[in-house]
PDB file of N, CA and C in Angstrom:
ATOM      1  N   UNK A   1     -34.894  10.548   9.222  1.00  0.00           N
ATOM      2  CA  UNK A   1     -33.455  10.638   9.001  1.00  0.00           C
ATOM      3  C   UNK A   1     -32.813   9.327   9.418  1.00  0.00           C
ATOM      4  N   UNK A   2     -31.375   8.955   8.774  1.00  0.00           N
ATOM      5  CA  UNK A   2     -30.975   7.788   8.522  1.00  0.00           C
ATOM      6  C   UNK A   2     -30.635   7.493  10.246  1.00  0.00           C
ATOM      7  N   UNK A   3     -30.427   6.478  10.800  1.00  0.00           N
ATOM      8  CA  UNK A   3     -29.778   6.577  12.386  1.00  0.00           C
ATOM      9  C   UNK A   3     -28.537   5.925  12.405  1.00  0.00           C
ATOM     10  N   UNK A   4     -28.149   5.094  12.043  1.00  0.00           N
ATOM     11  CA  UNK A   4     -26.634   4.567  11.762  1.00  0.00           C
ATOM     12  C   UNK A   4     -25.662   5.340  10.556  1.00  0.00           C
ATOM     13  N   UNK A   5     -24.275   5.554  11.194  1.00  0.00           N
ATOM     14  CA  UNK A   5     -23.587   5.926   9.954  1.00  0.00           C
ATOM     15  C   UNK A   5     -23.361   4.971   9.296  1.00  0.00           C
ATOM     16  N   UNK A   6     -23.439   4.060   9.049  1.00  0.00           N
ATOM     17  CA  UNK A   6     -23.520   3.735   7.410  1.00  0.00           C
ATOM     18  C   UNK A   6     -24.251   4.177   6.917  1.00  0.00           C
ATOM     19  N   UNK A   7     -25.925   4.868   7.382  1.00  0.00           N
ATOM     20  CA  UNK A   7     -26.621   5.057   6.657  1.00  0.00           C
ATOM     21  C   UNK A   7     -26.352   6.954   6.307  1.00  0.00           C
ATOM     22  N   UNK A   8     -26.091   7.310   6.983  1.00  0.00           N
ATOM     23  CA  UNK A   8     -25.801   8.442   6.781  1.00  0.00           C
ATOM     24  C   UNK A   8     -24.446   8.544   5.869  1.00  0.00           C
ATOM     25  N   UNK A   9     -23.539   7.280   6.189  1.00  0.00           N
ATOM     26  CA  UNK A   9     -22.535   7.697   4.959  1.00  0.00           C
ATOM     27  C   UNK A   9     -23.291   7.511   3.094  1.00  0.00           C
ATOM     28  N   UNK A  10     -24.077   6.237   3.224  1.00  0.00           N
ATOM     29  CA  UNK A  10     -24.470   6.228   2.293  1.00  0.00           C
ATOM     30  C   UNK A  10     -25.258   7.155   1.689  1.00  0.00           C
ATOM     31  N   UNK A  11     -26.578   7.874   2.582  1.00  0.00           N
ATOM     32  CA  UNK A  11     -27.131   9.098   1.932  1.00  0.00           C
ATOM     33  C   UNK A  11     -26.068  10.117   1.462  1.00  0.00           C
ATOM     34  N   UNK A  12     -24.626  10.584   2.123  1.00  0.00           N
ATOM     35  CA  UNK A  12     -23.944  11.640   1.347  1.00  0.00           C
ATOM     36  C   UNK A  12     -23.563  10.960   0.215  1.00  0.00           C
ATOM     37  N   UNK A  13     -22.805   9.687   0.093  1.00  0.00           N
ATOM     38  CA  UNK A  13     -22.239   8.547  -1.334  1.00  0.00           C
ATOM     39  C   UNK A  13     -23.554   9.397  -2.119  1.00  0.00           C
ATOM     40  N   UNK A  14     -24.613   9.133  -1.687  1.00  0.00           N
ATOM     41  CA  UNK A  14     -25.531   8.772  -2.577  1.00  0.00           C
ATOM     42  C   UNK A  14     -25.696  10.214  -3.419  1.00  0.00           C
ATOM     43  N   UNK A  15     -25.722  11.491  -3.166  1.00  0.00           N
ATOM     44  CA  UNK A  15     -26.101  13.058  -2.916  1.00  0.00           C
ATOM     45  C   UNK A  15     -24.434  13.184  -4.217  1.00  0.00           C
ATOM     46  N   UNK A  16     -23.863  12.975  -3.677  1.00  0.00           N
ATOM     47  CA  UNK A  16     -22.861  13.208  -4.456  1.00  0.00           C
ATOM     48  C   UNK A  16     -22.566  12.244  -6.255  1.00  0.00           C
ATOM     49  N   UNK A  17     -23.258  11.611  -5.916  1.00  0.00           N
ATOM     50  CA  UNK A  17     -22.964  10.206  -7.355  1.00  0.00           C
ATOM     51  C   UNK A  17     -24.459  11.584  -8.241  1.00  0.00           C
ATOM     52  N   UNK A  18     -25.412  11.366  -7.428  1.00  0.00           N
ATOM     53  CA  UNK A  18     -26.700  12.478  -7.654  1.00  0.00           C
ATOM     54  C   UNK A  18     -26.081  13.650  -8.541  1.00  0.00           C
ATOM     55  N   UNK A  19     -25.482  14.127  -8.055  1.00  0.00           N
ATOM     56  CA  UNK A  19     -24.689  15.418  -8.493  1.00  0.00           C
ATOM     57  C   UNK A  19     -23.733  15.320  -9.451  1.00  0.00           C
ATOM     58  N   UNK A  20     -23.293  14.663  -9.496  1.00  0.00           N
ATOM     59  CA  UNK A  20     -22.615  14.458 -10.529  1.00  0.00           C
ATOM     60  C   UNK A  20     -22.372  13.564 -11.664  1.00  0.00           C
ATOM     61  N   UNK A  21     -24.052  12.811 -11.896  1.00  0.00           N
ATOM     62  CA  UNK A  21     -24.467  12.410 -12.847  1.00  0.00           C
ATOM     63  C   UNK A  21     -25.455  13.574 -13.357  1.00  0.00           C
ATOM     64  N   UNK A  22     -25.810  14.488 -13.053  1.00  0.00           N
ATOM     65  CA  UNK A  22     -26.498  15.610 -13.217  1.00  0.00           C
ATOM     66  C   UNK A  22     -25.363  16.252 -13.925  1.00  0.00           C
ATOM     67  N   UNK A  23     -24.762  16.441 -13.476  1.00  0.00           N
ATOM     68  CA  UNK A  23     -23.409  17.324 -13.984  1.00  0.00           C
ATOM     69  C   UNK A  23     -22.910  16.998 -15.517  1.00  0.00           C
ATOM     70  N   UNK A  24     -22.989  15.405 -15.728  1.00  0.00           N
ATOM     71  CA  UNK A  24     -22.308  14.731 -16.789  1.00  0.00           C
ATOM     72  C   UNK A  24     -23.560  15.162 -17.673  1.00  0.00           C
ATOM     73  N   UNK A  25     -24.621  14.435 -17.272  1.00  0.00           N
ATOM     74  CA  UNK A  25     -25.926  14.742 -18.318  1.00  0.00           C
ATOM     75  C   UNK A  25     -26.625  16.179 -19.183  1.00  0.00           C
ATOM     76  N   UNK A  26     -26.140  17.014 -17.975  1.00  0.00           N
ATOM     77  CA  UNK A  26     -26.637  18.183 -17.869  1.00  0.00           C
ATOM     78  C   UNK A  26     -25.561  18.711 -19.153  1.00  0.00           C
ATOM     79  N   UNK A  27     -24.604  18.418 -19.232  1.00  0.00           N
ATOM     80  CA  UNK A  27     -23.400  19.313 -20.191  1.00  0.00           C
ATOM     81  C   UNK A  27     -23.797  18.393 -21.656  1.00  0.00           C
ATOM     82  N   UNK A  28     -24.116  16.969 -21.528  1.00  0.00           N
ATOM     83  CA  UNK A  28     -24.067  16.184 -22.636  1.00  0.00           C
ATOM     84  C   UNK A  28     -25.590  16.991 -23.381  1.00  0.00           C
ATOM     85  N   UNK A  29     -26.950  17.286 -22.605  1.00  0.00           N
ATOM     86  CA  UNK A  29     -28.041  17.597 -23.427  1.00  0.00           C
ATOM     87  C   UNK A  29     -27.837  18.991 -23.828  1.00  0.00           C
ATOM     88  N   UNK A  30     -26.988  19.652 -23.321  1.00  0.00           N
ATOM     89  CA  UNK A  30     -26.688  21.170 -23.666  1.00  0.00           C
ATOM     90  C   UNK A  30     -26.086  21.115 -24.671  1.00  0.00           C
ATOM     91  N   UNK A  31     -24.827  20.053 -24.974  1.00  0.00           N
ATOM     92  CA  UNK A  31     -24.167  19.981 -25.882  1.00  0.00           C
ATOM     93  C   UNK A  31     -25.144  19.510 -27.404  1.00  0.00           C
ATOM     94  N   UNK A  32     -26.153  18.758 -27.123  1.00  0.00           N
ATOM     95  CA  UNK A  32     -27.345  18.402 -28.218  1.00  0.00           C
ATOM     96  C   UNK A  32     -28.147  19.465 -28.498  1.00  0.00           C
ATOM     97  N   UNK A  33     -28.109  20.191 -27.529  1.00  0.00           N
ATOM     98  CA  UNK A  33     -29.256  21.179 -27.661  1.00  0.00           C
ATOM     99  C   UNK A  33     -28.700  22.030 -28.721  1.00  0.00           C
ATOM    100  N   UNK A  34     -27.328  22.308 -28.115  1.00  0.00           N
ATOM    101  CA  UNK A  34     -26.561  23.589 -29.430  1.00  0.00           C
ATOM    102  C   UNK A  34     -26.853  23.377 -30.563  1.00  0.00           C
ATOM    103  N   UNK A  35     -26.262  21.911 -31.102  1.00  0.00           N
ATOM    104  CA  UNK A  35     -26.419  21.295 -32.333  1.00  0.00           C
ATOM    105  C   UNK A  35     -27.882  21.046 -32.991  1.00  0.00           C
ATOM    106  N   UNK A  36     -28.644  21.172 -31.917  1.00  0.00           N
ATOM    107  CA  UNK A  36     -30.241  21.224 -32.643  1.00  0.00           C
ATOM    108  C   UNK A  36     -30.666  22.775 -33.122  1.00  0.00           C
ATOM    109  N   UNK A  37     -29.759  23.858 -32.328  1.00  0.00           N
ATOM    110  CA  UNK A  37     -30.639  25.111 -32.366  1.00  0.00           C
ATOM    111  C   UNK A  37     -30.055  25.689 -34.057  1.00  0.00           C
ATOM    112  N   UNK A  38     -28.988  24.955 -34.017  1.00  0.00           N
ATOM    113  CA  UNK A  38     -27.491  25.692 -35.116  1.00  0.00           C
ATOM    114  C   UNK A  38     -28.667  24.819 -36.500  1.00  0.00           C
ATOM    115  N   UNK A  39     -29.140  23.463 -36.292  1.00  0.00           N
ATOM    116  CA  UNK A  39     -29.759  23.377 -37.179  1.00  0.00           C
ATOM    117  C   UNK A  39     -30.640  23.802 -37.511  1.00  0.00           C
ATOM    118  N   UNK A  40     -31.655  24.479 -36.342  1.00  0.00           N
ATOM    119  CA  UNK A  40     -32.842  25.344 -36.585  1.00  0.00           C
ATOM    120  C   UNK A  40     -32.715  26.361 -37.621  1.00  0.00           C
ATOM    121  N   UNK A  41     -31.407  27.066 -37.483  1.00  0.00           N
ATOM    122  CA  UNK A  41     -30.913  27.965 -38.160  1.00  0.00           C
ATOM    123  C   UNK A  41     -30.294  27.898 -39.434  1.00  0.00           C
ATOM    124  N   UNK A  42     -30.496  26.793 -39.799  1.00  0.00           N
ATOM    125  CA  UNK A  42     -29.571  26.652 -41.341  1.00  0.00           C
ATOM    126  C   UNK A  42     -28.298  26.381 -41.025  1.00  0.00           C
ATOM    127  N   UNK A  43     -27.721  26.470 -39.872  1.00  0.00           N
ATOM    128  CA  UNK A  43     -25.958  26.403 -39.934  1.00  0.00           C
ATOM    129  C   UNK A  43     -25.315  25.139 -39.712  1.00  0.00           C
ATOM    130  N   UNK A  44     -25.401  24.374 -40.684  1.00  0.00           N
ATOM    131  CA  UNK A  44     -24.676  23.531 -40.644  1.00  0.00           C
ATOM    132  C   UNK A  44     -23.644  23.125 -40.394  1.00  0.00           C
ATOM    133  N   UNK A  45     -22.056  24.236 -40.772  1.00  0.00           N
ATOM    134  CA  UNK A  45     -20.962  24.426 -40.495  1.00  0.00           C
ATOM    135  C   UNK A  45     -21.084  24.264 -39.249  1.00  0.00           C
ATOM    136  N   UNK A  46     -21.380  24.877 -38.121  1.00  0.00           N
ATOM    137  CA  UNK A  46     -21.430  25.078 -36.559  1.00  0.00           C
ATOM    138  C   UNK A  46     -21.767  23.771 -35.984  1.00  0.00           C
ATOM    139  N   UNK A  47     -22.772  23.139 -36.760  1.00  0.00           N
ATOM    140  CA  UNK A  47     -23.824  21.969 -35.911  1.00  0.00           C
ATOM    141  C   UNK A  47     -22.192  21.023 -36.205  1.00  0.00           C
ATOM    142  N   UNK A  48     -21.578  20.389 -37.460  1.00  0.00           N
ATOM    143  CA  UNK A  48     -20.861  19.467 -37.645  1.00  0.00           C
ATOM    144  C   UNK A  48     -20.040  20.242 -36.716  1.00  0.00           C
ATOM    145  N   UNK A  49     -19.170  21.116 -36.557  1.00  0.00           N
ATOM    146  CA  UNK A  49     -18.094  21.223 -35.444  1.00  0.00           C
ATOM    147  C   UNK A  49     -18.605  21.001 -34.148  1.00  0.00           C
ATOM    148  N   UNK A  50     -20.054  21.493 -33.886  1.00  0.00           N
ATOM    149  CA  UNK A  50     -20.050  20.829 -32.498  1.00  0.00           C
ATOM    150  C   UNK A  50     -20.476  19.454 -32.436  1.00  0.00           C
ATOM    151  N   UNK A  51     -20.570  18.384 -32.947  1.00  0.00           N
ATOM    152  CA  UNK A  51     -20.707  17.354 -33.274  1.00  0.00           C
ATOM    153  C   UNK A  51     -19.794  16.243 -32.380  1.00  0.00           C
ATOM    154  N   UNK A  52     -18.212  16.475 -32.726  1.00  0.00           N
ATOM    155  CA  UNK A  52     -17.459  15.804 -31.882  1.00  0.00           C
ATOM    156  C   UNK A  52     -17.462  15.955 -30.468  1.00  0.00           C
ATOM    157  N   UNK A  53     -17.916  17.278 -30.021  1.00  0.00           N
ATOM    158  CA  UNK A  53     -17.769  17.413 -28.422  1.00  0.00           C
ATOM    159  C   UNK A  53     -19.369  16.958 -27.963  1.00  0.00           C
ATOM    160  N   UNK A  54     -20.197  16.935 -29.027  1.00  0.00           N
ATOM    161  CA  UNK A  54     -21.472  16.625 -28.017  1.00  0.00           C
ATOM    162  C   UNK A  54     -21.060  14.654 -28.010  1.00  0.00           C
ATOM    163  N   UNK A  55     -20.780  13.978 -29.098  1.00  0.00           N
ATOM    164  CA  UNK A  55     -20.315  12.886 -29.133  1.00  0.00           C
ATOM    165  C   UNK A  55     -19.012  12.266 -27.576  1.00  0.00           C
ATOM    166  N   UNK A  56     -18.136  12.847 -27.695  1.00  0.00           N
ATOM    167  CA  UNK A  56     -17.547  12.968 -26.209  1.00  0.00           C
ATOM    168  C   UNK A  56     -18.376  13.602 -25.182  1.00  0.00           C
ATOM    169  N   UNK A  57     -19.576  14.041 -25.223  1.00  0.00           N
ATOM    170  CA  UNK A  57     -19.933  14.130 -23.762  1.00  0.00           C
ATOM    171  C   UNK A  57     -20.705  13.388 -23.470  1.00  0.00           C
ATOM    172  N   UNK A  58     -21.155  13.079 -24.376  1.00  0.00           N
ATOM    173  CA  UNK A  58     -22.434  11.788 -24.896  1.00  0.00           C
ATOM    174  C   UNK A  58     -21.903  10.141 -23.850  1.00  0.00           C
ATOM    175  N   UNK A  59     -20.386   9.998 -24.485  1.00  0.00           N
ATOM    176  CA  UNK A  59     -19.673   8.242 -24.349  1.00  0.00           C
ATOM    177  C   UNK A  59     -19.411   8.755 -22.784  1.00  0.00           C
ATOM    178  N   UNK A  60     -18.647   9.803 -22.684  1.00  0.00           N
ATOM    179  CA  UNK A  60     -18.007  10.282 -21.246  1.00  0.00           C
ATOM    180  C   UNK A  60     -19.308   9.455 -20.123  1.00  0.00           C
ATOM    181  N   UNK A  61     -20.596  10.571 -20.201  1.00  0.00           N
ATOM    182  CA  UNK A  61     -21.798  10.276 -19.609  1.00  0.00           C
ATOM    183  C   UNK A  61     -21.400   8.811 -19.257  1.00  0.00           C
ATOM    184  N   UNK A  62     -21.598   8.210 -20.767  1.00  0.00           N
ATOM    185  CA  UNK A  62     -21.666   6.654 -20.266  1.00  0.00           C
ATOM    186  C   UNK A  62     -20.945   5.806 -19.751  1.00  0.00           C
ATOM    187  N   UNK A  63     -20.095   6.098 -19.832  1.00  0.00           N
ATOM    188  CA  UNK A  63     -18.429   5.859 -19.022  1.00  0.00           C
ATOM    189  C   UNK A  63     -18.803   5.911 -18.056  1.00  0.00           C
ATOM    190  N   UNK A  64     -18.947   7.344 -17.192  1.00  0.00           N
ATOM    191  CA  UNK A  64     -19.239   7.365 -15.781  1.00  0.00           C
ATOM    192  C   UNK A  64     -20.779   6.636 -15.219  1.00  0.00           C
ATOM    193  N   UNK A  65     -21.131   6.282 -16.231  1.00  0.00           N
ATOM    194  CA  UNK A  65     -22.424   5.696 -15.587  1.00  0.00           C
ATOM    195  C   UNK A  65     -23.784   6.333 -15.157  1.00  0.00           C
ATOM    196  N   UNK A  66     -23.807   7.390 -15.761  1.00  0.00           N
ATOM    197  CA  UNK A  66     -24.892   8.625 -15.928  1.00  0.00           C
ATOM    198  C   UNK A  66     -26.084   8.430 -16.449  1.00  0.00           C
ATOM    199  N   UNK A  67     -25.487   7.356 -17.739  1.00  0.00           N
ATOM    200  CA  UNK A  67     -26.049   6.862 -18.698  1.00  0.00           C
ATOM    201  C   UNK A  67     -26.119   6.073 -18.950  1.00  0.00           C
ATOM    202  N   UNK A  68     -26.783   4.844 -19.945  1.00  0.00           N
ATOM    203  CA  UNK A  68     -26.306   3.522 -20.491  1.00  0.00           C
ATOM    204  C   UNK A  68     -25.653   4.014 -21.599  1.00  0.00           C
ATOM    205  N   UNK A  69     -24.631   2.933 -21.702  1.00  0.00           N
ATOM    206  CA  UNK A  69     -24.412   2.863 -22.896  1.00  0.00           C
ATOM    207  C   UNK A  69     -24.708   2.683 -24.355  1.00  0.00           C
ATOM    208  N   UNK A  70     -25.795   2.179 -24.174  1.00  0.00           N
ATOM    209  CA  UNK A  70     -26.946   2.015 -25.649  1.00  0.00           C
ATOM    210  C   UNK A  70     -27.665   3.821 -25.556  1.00  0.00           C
ATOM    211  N   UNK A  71     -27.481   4.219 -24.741  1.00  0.00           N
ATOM    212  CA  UNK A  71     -28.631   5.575 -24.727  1.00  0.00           C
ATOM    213  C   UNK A  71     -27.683   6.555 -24.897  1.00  0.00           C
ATOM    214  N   UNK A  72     -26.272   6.776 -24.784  1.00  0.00           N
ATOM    215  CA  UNK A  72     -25.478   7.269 -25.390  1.00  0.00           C
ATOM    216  C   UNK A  72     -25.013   6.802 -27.237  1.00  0.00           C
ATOM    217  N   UNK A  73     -25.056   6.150 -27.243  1.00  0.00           N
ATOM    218  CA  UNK A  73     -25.197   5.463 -28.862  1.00  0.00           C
ATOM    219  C   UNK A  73     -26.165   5.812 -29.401  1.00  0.00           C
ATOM    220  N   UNK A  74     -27.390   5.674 -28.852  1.00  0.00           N
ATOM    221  CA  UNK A  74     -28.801   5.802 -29.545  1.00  0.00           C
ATOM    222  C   UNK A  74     -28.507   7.796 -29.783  1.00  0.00           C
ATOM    223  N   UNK A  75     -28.208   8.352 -28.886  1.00  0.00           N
ATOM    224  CA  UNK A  75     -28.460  10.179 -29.044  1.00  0.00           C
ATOM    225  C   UNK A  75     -27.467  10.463 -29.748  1.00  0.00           C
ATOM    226  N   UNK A  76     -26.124  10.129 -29.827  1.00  0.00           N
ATOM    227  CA  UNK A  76     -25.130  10.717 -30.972  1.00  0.00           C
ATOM    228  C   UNK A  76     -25.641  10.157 -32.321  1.00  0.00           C
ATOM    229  N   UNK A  77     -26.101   8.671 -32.472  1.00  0.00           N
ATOM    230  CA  UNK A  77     -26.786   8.547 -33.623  1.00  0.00           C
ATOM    231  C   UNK A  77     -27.598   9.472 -34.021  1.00  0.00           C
ATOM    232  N   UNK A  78     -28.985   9.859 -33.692  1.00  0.00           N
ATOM    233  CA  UNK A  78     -29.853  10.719 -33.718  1.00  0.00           C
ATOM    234  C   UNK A  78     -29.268  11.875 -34.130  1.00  0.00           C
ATOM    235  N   UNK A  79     -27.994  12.083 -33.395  1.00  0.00           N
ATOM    236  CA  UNK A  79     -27.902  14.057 -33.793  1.00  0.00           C
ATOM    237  C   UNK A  79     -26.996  13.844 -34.879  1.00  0.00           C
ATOM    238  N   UNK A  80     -26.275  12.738 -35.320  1.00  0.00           N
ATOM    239  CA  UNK A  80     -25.823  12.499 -35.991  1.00  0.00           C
ATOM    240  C   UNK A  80     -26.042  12.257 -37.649  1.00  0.00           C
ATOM    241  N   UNK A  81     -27.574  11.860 -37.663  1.00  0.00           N
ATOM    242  CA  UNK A  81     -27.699  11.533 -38.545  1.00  0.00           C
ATOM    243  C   UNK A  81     -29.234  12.776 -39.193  1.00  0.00           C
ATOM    244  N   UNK A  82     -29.316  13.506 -38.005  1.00  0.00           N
ATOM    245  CA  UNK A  82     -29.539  15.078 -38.480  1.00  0.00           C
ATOM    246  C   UNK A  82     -29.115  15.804 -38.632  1.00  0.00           C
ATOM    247  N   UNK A  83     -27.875  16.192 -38.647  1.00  0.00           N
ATOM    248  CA  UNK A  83     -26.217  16.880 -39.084  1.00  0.00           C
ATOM    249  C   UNK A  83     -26.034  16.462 -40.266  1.00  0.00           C
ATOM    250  N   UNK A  84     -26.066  14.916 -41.168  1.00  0.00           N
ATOM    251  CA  UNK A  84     -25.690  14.623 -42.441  1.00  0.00           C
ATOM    252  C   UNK A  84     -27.219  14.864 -42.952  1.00  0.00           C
ATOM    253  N   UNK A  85     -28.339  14.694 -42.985  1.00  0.00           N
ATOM    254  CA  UNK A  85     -29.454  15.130 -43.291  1.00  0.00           C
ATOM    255  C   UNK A  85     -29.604  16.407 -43.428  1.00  0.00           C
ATOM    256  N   UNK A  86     -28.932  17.661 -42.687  1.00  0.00           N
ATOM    257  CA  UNK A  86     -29.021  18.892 -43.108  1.00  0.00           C
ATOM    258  C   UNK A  86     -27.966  19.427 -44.183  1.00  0.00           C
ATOM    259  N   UNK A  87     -27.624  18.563 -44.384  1.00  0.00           N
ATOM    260  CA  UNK A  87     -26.026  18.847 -44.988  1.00  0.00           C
ATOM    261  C   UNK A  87     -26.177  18.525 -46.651  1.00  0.00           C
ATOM    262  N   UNK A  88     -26.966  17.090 -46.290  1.00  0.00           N
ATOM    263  CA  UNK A  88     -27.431  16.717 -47.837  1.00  0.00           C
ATOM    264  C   UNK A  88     -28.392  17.904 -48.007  1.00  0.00           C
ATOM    265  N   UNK A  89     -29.410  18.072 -47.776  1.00  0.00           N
ATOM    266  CA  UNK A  89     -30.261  18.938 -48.024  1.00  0.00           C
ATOM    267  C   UNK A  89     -29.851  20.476 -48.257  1.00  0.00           C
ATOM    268  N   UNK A  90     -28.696  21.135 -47.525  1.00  0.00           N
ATOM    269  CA  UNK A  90     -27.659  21.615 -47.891  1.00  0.00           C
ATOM    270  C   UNK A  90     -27.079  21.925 -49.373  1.00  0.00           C
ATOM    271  N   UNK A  91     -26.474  20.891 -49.813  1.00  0.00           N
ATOM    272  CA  UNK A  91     -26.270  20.439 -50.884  1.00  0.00           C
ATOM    273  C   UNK A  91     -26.355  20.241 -52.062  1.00  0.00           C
ATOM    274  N   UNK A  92     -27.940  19.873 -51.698  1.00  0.00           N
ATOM    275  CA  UNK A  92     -29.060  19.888 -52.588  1.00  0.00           C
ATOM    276  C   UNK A  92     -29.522  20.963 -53.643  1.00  0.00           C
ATOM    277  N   UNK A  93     -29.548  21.672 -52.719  1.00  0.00           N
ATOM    278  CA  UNK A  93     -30.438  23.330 -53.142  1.00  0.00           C
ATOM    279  C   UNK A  93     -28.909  23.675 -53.706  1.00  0.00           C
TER     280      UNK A  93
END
């Protein structure tokens, strides 16, 4: 265990930044996850509406620093461009 408070302030800093980059991440892959399951299912309608909020939880993340910013870009791309891929295909038929 730490013996100076600084070090003990820093282990709580630290416990708390912990927690609540968990927090940011944790809502942003849930929010991907929806949009992957809605595509499992054929529902396209659902996947594009949740689209914008997984996209805002996605930048948010990276904002707060949860995330990089290229790795928030890189995953809304991705779900992004399997949302217009189900859609064409959609379409298609």
């Amino acid at each position: 265990m730490a013996h100076t408070r600084s070090a003990r302030k820093r282990i709580r800093q630290a416990e708390k930044r912990r927690q609540l980059n968990r927090y940011h991440i944790s809502r942003m892959k849930t929010a991907i996850k929806r949009i992957k399951e809605a595509l499992a299912k054929k529902d396209v309608e659902t996947a594009e509406q949740l689209l914008p909020l997984a996209q805002k939880l996605a930048y948010r993340a990276a904002a707060k620093g949860a995330i990089h910013k290229n790795e928030a870009a890189r995953r809304v791309s991705r779900i992004a461009r399997k949302v217009v891929e189900a859609k064409r295909q959609l379409a298609s038929q």
